[in-house]
C-alpha atoms as a PDB file:
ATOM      1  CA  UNK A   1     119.020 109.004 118.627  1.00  0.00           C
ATOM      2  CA  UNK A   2     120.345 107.494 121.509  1.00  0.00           C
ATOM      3  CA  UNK A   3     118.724 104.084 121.413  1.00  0.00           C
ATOM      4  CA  UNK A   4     119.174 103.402 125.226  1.00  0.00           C
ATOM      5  CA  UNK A   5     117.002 105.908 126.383  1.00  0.00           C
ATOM      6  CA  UNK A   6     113.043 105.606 126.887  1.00  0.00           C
ATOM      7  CA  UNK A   7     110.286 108.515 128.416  1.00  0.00           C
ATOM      8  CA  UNK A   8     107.334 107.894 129.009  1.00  0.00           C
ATOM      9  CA  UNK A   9     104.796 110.764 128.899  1.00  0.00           C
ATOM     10  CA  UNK A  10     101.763 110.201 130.425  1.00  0.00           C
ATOM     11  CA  UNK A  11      98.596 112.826 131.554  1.00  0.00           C
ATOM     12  CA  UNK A  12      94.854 113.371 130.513  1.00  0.00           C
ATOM     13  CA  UNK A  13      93.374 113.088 127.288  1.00  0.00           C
ATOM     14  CA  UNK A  14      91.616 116.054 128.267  1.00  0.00           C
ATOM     15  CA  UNK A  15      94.364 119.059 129.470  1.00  0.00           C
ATOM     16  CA  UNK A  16      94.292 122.630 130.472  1.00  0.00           C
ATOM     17  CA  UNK A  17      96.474 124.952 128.631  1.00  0.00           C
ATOM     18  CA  UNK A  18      99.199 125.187 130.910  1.00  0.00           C
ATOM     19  CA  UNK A  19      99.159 121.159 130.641  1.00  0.00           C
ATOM     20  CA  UNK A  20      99.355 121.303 126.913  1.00  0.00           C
ATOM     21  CA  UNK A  21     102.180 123.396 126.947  1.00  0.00           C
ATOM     22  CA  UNK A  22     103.823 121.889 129.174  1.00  0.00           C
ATOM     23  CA  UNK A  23     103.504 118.847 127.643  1.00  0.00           C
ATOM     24  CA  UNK A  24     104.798 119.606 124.125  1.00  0.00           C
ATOM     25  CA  UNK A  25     107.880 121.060 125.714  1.00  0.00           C
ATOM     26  CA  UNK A  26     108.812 118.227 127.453  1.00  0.00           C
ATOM     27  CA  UNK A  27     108.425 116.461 124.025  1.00  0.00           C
ATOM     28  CA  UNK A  28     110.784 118.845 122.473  1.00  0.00           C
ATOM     29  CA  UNK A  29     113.170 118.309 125.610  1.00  0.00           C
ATOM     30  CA  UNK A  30     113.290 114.476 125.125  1.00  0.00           C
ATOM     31  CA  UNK A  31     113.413 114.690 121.196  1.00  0.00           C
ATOM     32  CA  UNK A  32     116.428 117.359 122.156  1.00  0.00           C
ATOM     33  CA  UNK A  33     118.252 114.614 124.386  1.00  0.00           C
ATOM     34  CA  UNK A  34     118.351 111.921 121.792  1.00  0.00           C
ATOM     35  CA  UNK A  35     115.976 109.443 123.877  1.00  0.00           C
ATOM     36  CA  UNK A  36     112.529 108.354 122.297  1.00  0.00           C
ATOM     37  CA  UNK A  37     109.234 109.233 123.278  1.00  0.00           C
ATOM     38  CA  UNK A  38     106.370 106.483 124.843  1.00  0.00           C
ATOM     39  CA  UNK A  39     102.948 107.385 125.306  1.00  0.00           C
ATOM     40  CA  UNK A  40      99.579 106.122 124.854  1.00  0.00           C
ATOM     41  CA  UNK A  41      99.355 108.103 121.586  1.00  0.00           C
ATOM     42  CA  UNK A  42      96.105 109.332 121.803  1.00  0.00           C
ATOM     43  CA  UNK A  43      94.937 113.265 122.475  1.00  0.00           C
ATOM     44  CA  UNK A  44      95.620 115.658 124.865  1.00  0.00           C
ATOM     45  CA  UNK A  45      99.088 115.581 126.686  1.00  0.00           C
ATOM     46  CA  UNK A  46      99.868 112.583 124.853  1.00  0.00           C
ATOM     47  CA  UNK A  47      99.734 114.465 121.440  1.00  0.00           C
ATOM     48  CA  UNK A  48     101.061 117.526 123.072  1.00  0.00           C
ATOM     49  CA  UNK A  49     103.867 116.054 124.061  1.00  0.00           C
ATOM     50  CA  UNK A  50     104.257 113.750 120.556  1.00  0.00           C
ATOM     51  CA  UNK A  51     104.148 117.499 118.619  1.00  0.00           C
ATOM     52  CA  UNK A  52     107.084 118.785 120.547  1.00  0.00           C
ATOM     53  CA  UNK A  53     108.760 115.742 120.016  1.00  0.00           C
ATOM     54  CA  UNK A  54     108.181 115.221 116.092  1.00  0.00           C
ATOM     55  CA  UNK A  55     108.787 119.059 115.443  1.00  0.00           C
ATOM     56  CA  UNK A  56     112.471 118.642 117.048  1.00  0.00           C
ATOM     57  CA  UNK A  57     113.287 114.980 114.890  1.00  0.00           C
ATOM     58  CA  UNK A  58     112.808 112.727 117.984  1.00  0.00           C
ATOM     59  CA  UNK A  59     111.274 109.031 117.907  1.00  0.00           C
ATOM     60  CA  UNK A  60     107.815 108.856 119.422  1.00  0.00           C
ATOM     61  CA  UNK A  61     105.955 105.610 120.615  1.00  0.00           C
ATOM     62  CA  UNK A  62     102.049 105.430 120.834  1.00  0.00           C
ATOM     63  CA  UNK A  63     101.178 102.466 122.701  1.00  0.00           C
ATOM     64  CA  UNK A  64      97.365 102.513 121.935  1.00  0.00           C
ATOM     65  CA  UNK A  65      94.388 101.088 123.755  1.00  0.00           C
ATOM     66  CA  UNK A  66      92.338  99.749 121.286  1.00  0.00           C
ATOM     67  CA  UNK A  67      92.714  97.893 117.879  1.00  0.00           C
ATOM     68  CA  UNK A  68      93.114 100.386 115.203  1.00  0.00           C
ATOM     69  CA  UNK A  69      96.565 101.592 114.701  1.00  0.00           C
ATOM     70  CA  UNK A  70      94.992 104.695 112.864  1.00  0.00           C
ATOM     71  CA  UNK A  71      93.598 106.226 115.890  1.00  0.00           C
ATOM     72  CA  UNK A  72      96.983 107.051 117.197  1.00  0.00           C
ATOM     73  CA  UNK A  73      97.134 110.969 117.065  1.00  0.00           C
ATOM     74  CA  UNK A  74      99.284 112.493 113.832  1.00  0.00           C
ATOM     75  CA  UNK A  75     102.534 112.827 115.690  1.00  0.00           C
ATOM     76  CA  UNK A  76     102.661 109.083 116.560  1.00  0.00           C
ATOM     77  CA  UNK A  77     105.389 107.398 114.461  1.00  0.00           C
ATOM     78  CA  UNK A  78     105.386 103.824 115.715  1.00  0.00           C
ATOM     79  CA  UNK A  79     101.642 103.206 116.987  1.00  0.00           C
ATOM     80  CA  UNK A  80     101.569  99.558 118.600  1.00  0.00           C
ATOM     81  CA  UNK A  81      98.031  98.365 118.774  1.00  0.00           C
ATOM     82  CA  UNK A  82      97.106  95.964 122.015  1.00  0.00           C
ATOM     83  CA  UNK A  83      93.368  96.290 122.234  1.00  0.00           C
ATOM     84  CA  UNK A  84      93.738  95.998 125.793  1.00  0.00           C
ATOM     85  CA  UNK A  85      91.786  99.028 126.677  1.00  0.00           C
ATOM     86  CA  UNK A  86      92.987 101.080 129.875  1.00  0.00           C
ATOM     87  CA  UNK A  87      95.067  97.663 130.647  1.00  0.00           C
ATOM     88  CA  UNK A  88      97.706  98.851 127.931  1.00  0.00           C
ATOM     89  CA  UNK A  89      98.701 101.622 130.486  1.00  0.00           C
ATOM     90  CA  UNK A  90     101.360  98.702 132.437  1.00  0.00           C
ATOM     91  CA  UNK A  91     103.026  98.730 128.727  1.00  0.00           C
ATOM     92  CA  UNK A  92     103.377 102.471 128.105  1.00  0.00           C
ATOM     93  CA  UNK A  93     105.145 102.473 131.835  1.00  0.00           C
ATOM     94  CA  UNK A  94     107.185  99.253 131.349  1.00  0.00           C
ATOM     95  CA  UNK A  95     108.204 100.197 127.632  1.00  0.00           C
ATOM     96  CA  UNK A  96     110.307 103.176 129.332  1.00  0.00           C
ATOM     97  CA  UNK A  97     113.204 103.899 131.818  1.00  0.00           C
ATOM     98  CA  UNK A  98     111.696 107.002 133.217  1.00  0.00           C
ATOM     99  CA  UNK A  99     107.782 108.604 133.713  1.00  0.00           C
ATOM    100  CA  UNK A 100     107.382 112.219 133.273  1.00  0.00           C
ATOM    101  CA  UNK A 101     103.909 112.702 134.647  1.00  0.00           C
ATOM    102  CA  UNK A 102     102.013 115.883 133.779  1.00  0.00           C
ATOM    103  CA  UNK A 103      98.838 116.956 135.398  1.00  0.00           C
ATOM    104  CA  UNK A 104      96.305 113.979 134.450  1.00  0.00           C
ATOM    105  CA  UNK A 105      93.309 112.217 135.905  1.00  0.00           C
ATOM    106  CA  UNK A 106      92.821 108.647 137.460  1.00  0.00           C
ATOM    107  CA  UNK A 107      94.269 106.861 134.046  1.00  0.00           C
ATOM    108  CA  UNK A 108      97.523 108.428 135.119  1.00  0.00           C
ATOM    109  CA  UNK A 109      97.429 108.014 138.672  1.00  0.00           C
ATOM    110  CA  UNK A 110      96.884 103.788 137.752  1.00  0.00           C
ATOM    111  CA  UNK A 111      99.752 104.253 135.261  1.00  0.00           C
ATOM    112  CA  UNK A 112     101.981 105.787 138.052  1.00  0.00           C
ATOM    113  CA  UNK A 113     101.184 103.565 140.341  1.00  0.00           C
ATOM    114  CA  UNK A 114     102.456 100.880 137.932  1.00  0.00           C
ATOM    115  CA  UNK A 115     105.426 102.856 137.190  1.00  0.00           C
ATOM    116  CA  UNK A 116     106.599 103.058 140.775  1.00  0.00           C
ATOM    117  CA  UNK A 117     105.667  99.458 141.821  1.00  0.00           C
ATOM    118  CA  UNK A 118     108.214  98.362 139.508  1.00  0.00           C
ATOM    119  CA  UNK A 119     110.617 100.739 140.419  1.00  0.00           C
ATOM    120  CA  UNK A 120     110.154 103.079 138.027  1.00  0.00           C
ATOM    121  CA  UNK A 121     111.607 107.012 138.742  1.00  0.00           C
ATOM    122  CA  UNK A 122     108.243 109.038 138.148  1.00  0.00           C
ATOM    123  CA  UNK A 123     108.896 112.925 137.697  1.00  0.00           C
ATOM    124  CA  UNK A 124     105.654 115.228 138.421  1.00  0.00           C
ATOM    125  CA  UNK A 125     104.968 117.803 136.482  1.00  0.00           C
ATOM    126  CA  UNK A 126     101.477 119.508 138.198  1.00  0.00           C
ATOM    127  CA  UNK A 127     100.358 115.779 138.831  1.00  0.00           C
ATOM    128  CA  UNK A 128      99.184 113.863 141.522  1.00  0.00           C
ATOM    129  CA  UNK A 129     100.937 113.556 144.963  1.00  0.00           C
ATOM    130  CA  UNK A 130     101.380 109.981 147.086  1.00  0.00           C
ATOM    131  CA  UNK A 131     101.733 109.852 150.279  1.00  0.00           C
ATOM    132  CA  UNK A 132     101.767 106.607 152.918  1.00  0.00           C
ATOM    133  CA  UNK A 133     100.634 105.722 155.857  1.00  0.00           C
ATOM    134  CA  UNK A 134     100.715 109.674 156.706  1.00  0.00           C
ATOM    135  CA  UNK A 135     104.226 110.550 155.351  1.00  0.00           C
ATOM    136  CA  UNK A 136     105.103 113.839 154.551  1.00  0.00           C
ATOM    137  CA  UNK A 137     107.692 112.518 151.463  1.00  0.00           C
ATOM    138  CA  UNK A 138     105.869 111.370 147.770  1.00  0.00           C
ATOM    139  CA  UNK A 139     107.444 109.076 146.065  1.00  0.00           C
ATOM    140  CA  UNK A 140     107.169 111.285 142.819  1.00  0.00           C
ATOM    141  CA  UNK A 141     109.976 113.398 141.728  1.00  0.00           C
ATOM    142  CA  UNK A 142     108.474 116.857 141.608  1.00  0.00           C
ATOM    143  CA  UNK A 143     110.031 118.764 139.238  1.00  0.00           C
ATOM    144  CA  UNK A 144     108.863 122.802 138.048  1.00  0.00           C
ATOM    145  CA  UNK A 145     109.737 123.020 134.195  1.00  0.00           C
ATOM    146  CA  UNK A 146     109.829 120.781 131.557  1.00  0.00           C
ATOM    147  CA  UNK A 147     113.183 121.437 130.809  1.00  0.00           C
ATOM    148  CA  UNK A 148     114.278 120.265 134.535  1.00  0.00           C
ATOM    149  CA  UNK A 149     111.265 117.226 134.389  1.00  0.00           C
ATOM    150  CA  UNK A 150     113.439 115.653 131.696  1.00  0.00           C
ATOM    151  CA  UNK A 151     116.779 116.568 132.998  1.00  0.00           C
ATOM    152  CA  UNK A 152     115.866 114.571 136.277  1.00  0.00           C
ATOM    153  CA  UNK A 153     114.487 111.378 133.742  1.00  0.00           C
ATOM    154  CA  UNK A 154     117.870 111.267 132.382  1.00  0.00           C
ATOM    155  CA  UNK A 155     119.700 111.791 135.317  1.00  0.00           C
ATOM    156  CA  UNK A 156     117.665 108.694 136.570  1.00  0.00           C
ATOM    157  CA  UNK A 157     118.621 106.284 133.635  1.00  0.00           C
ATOM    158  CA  UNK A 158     121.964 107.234 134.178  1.00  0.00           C
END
């Protein structure tokens, strides 16, 4: 594993198909490229993309929200408990070099926001778009595979 690399995957705990899939091949893509996986380890893409990950070998992170380390889904292999609630979403973002967003609701647009105030690259996968003060350009990296979300993450680490 190469231990300078961190993802972070984040999108809904409730996902569409196409979000689910999507999800657990960008897991595979990351286990694939020798970096480790961070997420908030719960369900939905978060386990989605923890499945693809653990079924190719790769390190995944579950940074969880509350204070049992057992609710961190199955594919979690370090769960880190901060009982901090929706709060714990600055230390999924912080704990990586790169955000591969995929579809997701208001939890991910906070956690993207977080990610891109401190300078983090975020690639979109299906996810929210930013605009400001009526310009055309989002900051998000918009990306249309998995395969070419996580290329861009690790062309952004460098």
């Amino acid at each position: 594993m190469n231990k300078n690399k961190f993802i972070a995957v984040i999108g809904g705990s409730q996902a569409n198909a196409s979000e689910l899939i999507a999800a657990e091949l960008v897991g595979r893509e990351i286990a694939r490229a020798g970096a480790a996986l961070v997420c908030g380890g719960l369900g939905g893409v978060m386990e989605a993309a923890c499945r693809g990950a653990a079924e190719e070998g790769g390190m995944t992170i579950g940074i969880l929200s509350g204070d049992n380390r057992n609710a961190a889904n199955q594919f979690v292999k370090i769960p880190i408990v901060t009982g901090m609630g929706y709060a714990r979403n600055v230390a999924v973002v912080k704990s990586a070099q790169a955000v591969i967003a995929i579809g997701g609701s208001y939890g991910t647009l906070s956690e993207i926001g977080h990610a891109l105030q401190s300078g983090l690259p975020v690639i979109g996968l299906d996810t929210w778009g930013i605009s400001r003060r009526g310009k055309d350009k989002s900051p998000i990296i918009e990306a249309k595979t998995p395969a070419e979300a996580v290329e861009k993450a690790l062309e952004m680490i460098g």
